[in-house]
PDB file of N, CA and C in Angstrom:
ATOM      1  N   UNK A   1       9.064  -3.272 -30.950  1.00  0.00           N
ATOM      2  CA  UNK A   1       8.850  -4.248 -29.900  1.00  0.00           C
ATOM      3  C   UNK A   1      10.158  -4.558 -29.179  1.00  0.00           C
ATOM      4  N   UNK A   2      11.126  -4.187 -29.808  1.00  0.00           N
ATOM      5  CA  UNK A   2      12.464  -4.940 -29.078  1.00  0.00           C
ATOM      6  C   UNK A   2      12.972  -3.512 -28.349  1.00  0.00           C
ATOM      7  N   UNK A   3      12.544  -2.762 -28.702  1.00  0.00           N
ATOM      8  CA  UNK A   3      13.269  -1.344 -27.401  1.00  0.00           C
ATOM      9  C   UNK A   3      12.150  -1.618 -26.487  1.00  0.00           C
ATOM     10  N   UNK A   4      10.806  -1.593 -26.487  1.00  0.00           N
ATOM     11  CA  UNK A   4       9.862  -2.551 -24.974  1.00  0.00           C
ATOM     12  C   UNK A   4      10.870  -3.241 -24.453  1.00  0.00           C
ATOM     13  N   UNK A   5      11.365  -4.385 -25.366  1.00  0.00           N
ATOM     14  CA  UNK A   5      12.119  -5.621 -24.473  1.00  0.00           C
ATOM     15  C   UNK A   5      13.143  -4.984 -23.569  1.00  0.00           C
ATOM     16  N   UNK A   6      13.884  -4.222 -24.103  1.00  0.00           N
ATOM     17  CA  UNK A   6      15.238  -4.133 -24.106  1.00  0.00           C
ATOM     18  C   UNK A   6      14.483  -3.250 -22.491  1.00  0.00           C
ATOM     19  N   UNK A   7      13.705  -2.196 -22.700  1.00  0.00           N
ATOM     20  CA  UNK A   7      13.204  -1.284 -21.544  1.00  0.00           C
ATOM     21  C   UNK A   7      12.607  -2.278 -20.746  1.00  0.00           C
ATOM     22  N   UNK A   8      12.046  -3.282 -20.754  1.00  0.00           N
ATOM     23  CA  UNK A   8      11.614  -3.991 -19.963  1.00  0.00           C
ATOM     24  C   UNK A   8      12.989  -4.747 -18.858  1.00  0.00           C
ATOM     25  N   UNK A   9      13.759  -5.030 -19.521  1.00  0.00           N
ATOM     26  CA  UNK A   9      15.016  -5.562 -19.429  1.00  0.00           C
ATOM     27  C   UNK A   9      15.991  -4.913 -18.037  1.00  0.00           C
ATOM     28  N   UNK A  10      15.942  -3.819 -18.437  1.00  0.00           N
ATOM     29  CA  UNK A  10      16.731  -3.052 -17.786  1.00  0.00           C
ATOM     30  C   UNK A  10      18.375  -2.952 -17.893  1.00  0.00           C
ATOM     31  N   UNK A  11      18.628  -3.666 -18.978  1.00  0.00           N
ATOM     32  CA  UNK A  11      20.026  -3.879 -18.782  1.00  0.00           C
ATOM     33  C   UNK A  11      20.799  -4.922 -18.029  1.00  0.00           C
ATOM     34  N   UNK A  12      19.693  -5.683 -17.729  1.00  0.00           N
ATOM     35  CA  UNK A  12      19.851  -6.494 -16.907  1.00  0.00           C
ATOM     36  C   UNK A  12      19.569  -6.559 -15.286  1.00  0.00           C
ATOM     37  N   UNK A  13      19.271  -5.366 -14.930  1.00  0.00           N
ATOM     38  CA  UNK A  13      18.475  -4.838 -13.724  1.00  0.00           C
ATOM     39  C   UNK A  13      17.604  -5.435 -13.021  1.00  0.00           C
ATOM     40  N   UNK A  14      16.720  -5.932 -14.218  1.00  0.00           N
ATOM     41  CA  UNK A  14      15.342  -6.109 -14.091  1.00  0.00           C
ATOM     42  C   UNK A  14      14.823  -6.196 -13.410  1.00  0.00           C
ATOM     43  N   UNK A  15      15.343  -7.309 -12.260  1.00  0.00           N
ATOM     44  CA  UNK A  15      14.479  -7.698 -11.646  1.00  0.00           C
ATOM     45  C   UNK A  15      15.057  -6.507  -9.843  1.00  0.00           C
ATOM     46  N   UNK A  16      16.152  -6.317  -9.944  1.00  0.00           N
ATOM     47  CA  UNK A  16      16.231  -5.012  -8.996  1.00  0.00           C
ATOM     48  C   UNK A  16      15.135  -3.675  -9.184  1.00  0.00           C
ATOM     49  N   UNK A  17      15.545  -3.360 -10.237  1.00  0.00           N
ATOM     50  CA  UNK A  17      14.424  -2.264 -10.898  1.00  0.00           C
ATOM     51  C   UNK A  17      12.930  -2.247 -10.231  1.00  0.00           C
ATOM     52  N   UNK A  18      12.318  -3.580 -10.881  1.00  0.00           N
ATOM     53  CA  UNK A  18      10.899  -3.757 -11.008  1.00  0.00           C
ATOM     54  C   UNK A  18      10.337  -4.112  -9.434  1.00  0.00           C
ATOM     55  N   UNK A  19      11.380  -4.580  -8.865  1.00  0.00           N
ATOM     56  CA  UNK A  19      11.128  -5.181  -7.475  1.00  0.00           C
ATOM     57  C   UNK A  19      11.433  -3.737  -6.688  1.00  0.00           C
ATOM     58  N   UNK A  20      12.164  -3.214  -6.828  1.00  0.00           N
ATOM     59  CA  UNK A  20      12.201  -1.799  -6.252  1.00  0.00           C
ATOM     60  C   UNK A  20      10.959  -0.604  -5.988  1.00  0.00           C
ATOM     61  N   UNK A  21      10.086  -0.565  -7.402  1.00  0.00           N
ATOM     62  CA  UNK A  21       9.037  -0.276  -7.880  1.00  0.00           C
ATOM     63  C   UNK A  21       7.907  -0.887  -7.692  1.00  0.00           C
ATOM     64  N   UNK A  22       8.126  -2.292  -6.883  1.00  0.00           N
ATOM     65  CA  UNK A  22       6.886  -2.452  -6.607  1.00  0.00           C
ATOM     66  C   UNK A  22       6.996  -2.527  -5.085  1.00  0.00           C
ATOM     67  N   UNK A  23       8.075  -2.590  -4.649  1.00  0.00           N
ATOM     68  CA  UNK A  23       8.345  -2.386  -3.166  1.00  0.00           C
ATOM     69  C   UNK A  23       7.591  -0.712  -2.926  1.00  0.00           C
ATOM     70  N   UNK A  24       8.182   0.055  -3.524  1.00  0.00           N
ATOM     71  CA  UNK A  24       7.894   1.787  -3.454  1.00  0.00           C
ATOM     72  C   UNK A  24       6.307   1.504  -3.334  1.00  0.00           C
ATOM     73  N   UNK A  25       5.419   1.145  -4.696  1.00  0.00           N
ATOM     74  CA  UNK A  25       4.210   0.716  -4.277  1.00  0.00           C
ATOM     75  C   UNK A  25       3.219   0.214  -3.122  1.00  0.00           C
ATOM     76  N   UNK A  26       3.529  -0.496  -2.440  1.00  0.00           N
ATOM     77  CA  UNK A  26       3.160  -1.037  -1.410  1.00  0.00           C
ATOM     78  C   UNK A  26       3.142  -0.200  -0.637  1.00  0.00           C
ATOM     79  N   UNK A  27       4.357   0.431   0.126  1.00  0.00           N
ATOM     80  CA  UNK A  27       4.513   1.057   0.646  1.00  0.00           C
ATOM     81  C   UNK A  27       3.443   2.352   0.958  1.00  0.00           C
ATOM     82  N   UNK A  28       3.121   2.625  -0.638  1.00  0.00           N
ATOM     83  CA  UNK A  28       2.701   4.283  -0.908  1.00  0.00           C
ATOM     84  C   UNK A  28       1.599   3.870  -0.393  1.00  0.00           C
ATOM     85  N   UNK A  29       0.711   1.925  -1.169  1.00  0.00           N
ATOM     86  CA  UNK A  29      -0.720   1.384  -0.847  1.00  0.00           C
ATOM     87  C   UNK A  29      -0.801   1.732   0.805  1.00  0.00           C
ATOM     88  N   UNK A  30       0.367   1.267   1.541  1.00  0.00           N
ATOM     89  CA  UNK A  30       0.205   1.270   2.883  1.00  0.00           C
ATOM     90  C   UNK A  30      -0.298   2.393   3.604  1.00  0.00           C
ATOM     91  N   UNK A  31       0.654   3.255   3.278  1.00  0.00           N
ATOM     92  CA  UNK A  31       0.048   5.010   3.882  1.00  0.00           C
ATOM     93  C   UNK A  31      -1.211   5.482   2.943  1.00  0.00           C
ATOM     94  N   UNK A  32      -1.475   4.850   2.794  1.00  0.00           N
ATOM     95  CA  UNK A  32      -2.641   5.507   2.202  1.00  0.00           C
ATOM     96  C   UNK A  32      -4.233   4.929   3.247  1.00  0.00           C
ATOM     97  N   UNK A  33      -3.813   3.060   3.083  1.00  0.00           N
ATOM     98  CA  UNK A  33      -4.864   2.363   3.669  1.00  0.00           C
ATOM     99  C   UNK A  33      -4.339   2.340   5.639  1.00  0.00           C
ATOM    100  N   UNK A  34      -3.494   1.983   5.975  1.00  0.00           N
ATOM    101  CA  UNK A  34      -3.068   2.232   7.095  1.00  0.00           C
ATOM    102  C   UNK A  34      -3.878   3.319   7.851  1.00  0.00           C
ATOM    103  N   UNK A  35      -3.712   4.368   7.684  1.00  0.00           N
ATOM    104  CA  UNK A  35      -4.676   5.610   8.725  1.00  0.00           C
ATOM    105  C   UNK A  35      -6.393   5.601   8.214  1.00  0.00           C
ATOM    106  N   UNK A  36      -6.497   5.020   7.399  1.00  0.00           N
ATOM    107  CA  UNK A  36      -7.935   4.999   6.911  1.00  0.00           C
ATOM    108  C   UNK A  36      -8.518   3.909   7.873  1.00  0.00           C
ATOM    109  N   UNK A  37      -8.271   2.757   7.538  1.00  0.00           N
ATOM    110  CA  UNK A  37      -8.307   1.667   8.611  1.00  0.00           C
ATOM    111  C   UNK A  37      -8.237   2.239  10.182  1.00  0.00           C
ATOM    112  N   UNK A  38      -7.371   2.696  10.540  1.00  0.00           N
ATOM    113  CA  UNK A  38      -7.261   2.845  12.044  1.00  0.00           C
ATOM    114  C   UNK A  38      -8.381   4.104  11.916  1.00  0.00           C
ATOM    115  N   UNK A  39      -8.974   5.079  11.176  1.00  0.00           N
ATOM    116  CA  UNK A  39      -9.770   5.859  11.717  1.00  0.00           C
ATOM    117  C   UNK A  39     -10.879   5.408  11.564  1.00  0.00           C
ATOM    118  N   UNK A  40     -11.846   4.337  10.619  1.00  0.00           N
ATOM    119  CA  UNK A  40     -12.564   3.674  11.011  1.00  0.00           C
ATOM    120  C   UNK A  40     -12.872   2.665  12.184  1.00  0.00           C
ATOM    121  N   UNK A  41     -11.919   2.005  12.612  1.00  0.00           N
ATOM    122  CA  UNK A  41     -11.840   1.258  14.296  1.00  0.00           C
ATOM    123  C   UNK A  41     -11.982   2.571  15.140  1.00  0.00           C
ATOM    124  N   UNK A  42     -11.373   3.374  15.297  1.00  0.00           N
ATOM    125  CA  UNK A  42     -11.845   4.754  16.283  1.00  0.00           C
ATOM    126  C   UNK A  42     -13.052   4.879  16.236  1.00  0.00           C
ATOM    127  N   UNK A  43     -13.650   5.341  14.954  1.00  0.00           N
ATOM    128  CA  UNK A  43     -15.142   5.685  15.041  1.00  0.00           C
ATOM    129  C   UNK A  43     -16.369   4.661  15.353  1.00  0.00           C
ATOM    130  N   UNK A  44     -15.493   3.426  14.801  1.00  0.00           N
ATOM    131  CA  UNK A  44     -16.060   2.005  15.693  1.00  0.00           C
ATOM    132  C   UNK A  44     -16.250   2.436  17.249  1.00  0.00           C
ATOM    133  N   UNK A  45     -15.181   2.479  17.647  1.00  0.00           N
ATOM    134  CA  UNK A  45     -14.653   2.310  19.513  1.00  0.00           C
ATOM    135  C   UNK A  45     -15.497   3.738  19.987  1.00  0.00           C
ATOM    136  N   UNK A  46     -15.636   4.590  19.119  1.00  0.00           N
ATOM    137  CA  UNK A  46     -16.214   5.865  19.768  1.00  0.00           C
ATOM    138  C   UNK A  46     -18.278   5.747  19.398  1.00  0.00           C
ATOM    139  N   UNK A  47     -18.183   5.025  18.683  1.00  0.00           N
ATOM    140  CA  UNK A  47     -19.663   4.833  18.666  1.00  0.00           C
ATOM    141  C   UNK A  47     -20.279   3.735  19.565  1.00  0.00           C
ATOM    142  N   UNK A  48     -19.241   3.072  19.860  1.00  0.00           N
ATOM    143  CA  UNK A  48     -19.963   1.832  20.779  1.00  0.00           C
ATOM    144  C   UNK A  48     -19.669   2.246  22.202  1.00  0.00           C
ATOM    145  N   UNK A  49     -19.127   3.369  22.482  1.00  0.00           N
ATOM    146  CA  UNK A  49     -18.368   3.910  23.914  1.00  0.00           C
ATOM    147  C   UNK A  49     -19.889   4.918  24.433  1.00  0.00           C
ATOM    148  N   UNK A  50     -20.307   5.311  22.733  1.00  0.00           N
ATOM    149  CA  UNK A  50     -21.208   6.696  23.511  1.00  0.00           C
ATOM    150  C   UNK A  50     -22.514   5.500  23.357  1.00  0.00           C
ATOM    151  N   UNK A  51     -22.445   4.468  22.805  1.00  0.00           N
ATOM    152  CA  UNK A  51     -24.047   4.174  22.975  1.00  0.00           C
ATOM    153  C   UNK A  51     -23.643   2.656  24.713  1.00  0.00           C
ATOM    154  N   UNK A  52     -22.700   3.207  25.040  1.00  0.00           N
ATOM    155  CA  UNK A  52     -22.605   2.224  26.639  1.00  0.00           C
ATOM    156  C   UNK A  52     -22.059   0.656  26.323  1.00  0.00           C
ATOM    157  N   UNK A  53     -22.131   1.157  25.256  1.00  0.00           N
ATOM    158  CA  UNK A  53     -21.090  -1.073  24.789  1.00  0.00           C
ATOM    159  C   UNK A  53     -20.103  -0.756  24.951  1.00  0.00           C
ATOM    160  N   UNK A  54     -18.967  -1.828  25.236  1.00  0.00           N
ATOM    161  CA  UNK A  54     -17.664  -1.868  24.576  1.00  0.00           C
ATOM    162  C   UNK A  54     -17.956  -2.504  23.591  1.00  0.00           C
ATOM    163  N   UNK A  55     -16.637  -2.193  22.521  1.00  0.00           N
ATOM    164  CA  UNK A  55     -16.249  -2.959  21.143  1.00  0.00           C
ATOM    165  C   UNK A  55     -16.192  -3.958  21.305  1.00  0.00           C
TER     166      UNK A  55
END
């Protein structure tokens, strides 16, 4: 349990480390949901264009 701690720890890092790693995260969440999102609003804007609505 105390090499967990100690790895949890970082040497004192910690909180650079973990905040780094969850920064990287977000990021990765972003490109992932980012173009998914915008290609659903397209197919929004392109289905309401061919049936004569605007969005």
């Amino acid at each position: 349990m105390n090499a967990l701690r100690e790895f949890l720890h970082m040497g004192g890092y910690a909180v650079y480390v973990w905040s780094a790693y969850a920064l990287g995260l977000v990021v990765l969440v972003w490109n992932v949901w980012a173009p998914l999102r915008h290609e659903r609003q397209l197919e929004r804007s392109l289905a309401a264009s061919r049936s004569g609505r605007e969005p």
